[in-house]
PDB file of N, CA and C in Angstrom:
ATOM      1  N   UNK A   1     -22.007  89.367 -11.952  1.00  0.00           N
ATOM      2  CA  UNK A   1     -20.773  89.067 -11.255  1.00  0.00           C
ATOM      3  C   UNK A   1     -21.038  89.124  -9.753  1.00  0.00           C
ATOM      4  N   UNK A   2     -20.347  88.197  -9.178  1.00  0.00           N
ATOM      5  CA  UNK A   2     -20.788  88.177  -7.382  1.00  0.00           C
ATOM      6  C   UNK A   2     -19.608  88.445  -6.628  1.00  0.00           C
ATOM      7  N   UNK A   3     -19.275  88.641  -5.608  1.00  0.00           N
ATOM      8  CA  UNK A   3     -18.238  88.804  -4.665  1.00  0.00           C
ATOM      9  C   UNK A   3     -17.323  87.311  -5.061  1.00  0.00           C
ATOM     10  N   UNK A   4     -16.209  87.101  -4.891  1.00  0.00           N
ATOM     11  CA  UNK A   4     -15.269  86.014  -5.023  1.00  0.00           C
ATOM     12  C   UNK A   4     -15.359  85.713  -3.176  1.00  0.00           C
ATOM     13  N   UNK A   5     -15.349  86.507  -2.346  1.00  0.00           N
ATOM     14  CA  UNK A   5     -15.560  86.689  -1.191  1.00  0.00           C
ATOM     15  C   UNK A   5     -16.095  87.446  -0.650  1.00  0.00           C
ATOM     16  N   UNK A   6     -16.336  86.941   1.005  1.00  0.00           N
ATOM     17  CA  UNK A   6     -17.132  87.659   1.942  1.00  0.00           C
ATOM     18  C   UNK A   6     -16.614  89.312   2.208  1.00  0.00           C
ATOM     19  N   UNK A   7     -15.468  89.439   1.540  1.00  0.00           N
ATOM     20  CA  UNK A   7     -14.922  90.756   2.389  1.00  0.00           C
ATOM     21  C   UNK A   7     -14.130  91.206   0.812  1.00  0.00           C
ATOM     22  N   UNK A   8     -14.885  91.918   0.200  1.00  0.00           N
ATOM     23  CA  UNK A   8     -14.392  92.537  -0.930  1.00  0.00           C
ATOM     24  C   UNK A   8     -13.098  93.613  -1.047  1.00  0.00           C
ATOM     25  N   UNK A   9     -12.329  93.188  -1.832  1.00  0.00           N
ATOM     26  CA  UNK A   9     -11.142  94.108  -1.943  1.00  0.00           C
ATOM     27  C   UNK A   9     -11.463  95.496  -3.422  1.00  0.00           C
ATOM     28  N   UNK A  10     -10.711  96.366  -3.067  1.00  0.00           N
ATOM     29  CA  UNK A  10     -11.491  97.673  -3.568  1.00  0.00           C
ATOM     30  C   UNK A  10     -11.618  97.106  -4.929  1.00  0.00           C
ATOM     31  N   UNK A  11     -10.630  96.555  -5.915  1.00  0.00           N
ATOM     32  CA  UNK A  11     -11.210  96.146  -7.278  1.00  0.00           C
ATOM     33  C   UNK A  11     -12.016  95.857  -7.285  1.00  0.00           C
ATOM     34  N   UNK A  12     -12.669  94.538  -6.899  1.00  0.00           N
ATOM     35  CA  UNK A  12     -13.961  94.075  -7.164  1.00  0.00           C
ATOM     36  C   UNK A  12     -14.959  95.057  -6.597  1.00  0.00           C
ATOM     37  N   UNK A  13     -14.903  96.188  -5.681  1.00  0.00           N
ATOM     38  CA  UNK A  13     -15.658  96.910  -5.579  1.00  0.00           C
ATOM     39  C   UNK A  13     -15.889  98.044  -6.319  1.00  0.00           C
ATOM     40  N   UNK A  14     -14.552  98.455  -7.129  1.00  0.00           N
ATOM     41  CA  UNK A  14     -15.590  99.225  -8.605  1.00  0.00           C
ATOM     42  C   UNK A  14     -15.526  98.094  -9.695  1.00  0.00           C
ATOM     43  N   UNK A  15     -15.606  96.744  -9.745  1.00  0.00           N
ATOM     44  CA  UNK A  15     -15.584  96.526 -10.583  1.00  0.00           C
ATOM     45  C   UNK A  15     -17.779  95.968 -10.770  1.00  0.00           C
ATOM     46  N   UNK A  16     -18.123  96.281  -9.392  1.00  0.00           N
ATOM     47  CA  UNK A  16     -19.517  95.708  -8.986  1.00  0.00           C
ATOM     48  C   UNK A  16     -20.279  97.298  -9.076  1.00  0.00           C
ATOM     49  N   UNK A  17     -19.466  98.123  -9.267  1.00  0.00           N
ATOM     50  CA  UNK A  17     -20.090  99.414  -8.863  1.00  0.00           C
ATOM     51  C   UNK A  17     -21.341  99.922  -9.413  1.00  0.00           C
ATOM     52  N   UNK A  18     -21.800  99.344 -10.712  1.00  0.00           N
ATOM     53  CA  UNK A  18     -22.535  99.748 -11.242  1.00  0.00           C
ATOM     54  C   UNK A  18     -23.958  98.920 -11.135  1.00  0.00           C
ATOM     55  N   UNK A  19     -23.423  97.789 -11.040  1.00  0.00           N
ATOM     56  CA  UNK A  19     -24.519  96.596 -10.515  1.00  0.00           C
ATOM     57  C   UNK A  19     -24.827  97.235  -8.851  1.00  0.00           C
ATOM     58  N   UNK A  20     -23.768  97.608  -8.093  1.00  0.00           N
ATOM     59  CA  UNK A  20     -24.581  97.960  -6.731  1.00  0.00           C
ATOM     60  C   UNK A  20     -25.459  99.093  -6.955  1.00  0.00           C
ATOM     61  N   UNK A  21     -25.209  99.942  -7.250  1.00  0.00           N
ATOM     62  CA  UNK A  21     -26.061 101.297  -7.562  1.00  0.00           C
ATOM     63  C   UNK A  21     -27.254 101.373  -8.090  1.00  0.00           C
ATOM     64  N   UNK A  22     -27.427 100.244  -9.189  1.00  0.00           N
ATOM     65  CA  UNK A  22     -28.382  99.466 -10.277  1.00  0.00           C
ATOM     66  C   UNK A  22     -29.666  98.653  -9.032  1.00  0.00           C
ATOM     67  N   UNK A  23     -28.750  98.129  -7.966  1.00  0.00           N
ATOM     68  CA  UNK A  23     -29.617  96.723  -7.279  1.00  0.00           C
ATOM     69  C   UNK A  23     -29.496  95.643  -7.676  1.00  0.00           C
ATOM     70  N   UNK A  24     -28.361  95.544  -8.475  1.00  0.00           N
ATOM     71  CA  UNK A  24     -28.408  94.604  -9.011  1.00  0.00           C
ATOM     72  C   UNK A  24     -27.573  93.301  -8.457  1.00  0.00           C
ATOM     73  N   UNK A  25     -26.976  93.288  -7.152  1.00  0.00           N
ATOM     74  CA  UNK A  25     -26.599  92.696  -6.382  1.00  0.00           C
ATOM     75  C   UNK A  25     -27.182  91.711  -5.651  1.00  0.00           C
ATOM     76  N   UNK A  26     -26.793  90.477  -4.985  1.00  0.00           N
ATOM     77  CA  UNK A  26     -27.488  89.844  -4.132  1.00  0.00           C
ATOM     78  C   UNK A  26     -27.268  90.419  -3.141  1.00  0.00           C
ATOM     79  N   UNK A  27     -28.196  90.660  -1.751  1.00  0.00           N
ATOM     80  CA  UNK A  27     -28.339  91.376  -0.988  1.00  0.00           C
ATOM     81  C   UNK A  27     -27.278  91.052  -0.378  1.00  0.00           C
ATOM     82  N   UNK A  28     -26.652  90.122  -0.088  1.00  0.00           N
ATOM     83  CA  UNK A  28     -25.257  89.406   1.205  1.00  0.00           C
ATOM     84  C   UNK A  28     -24.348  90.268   0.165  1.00  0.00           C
ATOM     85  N   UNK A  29     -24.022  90.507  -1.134  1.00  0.00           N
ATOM     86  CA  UNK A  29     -22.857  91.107  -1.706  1.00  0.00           C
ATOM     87  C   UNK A  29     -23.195  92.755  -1.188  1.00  0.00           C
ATOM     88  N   UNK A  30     -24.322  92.981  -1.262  1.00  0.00           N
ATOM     89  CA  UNK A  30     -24.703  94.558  -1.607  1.00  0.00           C
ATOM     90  C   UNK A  30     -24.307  94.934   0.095  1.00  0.00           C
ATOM     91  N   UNK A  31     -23.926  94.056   0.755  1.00  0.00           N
ATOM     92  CA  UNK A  31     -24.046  94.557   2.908  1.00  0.00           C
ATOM     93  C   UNK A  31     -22.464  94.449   2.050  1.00  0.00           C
ATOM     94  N   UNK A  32     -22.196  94.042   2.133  1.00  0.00           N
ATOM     95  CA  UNK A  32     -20.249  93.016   2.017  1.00  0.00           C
ATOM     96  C   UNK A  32     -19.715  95.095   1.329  1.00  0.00           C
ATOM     97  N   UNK A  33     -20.294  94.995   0.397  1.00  0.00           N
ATOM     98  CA  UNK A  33     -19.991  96.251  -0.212  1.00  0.00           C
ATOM     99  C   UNK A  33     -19.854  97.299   0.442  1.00  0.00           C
ATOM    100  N   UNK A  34     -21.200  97.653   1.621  1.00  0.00           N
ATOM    101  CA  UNK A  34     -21.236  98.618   2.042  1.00  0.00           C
ATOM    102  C   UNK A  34     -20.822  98.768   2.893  1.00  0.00           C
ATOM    103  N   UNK A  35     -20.177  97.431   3.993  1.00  0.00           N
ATOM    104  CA  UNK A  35     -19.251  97.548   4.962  1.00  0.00           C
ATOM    105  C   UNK A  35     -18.096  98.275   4.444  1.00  0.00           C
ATOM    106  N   UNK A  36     -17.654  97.626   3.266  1.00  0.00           N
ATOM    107  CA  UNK A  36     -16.259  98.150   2.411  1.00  0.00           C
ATOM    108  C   UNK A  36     -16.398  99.519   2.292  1.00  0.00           C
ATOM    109  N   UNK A  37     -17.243 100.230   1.288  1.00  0.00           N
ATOM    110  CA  UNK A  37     -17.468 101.687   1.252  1.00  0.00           C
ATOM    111  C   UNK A  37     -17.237 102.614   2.675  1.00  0.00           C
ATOM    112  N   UNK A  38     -17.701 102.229   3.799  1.00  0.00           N
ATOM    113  CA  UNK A  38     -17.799 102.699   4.685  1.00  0.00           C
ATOM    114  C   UNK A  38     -16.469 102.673   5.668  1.00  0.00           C
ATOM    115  N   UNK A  39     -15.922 101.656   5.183  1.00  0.00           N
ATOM    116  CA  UNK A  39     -14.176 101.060   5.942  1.00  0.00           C
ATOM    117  C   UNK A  39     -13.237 101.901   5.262  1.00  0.00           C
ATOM    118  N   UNK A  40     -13.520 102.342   3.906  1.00  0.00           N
ATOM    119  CA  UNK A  40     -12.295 102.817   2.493  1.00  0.00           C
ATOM    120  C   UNK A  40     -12.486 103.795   2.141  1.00  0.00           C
ATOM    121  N   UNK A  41     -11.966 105.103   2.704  1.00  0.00           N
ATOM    122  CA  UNK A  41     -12.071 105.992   2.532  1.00  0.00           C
ATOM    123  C   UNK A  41     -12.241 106.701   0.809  1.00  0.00           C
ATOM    124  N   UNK A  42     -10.905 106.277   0.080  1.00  0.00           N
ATOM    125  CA  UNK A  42     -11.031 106.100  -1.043  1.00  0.00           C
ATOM    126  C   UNK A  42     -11.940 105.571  -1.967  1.00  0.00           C
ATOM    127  N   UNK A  43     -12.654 104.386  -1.383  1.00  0.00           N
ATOM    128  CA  UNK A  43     -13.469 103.896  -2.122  1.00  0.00           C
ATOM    129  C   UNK A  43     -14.874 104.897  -2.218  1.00  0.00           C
ATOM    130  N   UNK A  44     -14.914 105.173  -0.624  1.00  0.00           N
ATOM    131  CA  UNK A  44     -15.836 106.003  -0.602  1.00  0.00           C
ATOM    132  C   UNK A  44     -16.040 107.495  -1.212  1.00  0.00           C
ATOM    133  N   UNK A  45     -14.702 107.575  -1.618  1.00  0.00           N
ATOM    134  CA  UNK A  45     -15.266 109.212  -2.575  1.00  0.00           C
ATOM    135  C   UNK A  45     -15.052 108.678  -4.038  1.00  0.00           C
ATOM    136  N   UNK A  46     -14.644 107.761  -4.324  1.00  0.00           N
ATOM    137  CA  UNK A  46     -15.109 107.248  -5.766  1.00  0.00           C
ATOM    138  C   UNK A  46     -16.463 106.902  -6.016  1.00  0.00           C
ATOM    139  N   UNK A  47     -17.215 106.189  -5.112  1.00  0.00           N
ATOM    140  CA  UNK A  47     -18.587 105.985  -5.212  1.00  0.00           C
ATOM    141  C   UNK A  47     -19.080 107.932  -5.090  1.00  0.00           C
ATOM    142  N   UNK A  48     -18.455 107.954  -4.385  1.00  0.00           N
ATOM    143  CA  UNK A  48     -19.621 109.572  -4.567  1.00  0.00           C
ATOM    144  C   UNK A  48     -19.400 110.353  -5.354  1.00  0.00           C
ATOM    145  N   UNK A  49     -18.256 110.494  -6.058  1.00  0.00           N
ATOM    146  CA  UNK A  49     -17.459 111.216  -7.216  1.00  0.00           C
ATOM    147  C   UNK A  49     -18.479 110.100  -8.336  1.00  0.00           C
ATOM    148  N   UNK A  50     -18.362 109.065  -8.529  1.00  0.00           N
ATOM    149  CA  UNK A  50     -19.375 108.637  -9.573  1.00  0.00           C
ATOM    150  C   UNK A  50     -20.515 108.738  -9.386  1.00  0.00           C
ATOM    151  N   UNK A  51     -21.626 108.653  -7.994  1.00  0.00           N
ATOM    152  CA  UNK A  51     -22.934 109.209  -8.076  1.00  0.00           C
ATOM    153  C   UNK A  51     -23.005 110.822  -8.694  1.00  0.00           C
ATOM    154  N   UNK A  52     -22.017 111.475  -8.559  1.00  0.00           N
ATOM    155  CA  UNK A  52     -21.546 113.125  -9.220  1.00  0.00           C
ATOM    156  C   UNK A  52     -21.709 113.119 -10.467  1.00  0.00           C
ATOM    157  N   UNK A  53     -21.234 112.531 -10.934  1.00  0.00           N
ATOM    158  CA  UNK A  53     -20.952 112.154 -12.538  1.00  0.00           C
ATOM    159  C   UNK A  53     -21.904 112.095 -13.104  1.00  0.00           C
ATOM    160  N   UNK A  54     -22.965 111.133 -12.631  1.00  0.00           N
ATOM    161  CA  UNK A  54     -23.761 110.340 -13.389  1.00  0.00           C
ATOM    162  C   UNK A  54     -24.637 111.325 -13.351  1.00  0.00           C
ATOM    163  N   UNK A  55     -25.051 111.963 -11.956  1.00  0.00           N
ATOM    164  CA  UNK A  55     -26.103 113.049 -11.983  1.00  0.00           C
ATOM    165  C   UNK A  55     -26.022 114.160 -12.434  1.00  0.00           C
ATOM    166  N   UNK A  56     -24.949 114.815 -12.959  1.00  0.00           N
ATOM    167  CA  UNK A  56     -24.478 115.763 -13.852  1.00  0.00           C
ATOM    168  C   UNK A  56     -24.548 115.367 -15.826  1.00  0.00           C
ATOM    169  N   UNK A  57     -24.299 114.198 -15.338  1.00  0.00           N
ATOM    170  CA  UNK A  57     -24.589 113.835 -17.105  1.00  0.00           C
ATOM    171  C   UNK A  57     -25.988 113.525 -16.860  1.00  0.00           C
ATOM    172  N   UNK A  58     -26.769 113.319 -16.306  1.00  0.00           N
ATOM    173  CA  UNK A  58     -28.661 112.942 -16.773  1.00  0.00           C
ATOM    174  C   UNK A  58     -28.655 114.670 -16.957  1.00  0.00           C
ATOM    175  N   UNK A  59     -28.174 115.601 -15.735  1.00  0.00           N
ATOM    176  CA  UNK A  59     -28.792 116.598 -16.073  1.00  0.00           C
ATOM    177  C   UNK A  59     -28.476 117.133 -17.524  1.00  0.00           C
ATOM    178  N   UNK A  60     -26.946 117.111 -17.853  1.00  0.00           N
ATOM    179  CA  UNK A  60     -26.659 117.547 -19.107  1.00  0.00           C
ATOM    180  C   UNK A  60     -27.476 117.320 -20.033  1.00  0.00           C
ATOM    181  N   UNK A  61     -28.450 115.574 -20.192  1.00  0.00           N
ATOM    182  CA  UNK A  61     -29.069 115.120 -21.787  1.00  0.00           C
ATOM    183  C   UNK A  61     -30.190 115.713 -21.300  1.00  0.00           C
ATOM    184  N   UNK A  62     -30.871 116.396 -20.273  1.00  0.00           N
ATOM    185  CA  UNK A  62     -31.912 117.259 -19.919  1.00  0.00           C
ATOM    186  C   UNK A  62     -31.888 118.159 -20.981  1.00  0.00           C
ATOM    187  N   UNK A  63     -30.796 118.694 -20.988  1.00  0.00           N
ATOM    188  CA  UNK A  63     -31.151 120.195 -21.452  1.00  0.00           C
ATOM    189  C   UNK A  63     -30.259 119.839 -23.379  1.00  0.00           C
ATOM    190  N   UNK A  64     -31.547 120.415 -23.849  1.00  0.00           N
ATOM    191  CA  UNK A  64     -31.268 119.894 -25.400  1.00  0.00           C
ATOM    192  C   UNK A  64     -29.897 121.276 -25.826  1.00  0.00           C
ATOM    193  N   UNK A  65     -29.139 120.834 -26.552  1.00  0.00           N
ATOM    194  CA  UNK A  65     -27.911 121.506 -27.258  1.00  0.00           C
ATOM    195  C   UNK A  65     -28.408 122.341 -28.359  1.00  0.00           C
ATOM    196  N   UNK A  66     -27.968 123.800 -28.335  1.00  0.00           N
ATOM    197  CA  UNK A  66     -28.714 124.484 -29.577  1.00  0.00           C
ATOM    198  C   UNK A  66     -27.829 124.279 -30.536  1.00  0.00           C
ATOM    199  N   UNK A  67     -29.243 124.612 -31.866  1.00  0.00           N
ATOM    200  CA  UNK A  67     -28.838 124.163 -33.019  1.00  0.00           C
ATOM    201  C   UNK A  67     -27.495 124.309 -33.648  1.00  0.00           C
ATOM    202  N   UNK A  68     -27.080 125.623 -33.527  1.00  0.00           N
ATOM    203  CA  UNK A  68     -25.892 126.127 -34.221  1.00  0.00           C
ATOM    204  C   UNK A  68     -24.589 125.443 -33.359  1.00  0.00           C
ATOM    205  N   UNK A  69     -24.599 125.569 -32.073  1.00  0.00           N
ATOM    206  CA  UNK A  69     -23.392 124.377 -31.567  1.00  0.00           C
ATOM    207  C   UNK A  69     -23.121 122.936 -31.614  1.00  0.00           C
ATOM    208  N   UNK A  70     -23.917 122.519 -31.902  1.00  0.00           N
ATOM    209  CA  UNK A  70     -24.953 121.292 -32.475  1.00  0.00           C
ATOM    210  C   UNK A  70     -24.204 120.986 -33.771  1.00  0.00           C
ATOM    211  N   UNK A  71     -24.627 121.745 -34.693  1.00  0.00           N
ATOM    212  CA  UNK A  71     -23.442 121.664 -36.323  1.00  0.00           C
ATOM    213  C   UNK A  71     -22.101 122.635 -35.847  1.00  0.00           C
ATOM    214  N   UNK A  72     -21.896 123.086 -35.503  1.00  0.00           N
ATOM    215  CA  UNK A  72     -20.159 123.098 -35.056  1.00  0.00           C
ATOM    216  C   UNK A  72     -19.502 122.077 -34.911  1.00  0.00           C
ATOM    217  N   UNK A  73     -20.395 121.017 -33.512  1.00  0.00           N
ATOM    218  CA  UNK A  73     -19.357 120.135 -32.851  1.00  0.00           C
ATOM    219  C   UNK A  73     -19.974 118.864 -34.150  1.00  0.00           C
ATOM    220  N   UNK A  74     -20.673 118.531 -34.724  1.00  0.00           N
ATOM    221  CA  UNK A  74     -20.974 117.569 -35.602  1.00  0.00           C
ATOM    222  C   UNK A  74     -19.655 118.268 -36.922  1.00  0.00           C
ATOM    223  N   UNK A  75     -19.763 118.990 -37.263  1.00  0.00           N
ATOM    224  CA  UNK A  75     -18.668 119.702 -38.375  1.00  0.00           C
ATOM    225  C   UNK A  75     -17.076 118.973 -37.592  1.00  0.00           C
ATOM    226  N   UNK A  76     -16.907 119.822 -36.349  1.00  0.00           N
ATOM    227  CA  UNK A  76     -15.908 119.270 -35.742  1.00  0.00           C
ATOM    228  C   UNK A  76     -15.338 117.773 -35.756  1.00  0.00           C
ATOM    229  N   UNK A  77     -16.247 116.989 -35.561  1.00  0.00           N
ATOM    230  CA  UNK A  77     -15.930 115.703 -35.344  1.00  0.00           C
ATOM    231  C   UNK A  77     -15.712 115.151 -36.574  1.00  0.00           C
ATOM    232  N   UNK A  78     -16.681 115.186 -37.653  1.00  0.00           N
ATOM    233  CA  UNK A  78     -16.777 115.135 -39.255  1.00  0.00           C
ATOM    234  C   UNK A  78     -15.017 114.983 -39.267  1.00  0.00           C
ATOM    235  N   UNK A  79     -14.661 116.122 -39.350  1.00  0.00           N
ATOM    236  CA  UNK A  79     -13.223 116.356 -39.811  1.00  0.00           C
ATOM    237  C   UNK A  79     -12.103 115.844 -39.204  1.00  0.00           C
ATOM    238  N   UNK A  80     -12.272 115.803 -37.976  1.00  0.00           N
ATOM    239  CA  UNK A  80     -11.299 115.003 -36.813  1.00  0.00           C
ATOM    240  C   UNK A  80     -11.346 113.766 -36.959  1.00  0.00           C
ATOM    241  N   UNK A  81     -12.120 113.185 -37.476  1.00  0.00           N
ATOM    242  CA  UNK A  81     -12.105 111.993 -37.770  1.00  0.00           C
ATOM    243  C   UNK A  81     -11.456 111.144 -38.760  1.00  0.00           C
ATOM    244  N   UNK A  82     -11.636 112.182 -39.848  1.00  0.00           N
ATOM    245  CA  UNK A  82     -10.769 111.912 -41.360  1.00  0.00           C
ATOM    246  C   UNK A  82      -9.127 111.493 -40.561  1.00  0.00           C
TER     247      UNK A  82
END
């Protein structure tokens, strides 16, 4: 997905959010963006509230879940599901 325009409005800027972070941008969208981030206050603690996120969940699948909570929350779900 590319900018519709030169001067992105905050939707399309989380809606690119993951492609910018990725690189996955053409470089003229990925400046367009970061003017925006830097203009939008809001925008700008959503991008950093989601760089938060993301780096808190890699760390989480870091660290393996022991066994016995492991079959709790698998038991748990089992049944919640029914």
């Amino acid at each position: 997905m590319a900018l519709v325009s030169g001067k992105p409005k905050c939707k399309e800027c989380v809606d690119l959010l993951v492609d910018y972070l990725e690189g996955g941008l053409p470089a003229e969208d990925e400046k367009h963006l970061d003017e925006h981030f830097m203009a939008c206050p809001p925008c700008l603690d959503f991008l950093d509230q989601y760089r938060a996120s993301s780096s808190l969940s890699r760390r989480a699948l870091e660290t393996e879940m022991p066994e016995e909570l492991a079959d709790k929350l698998s038991d748990f779900l089992h049944k919640s599901c029914k």
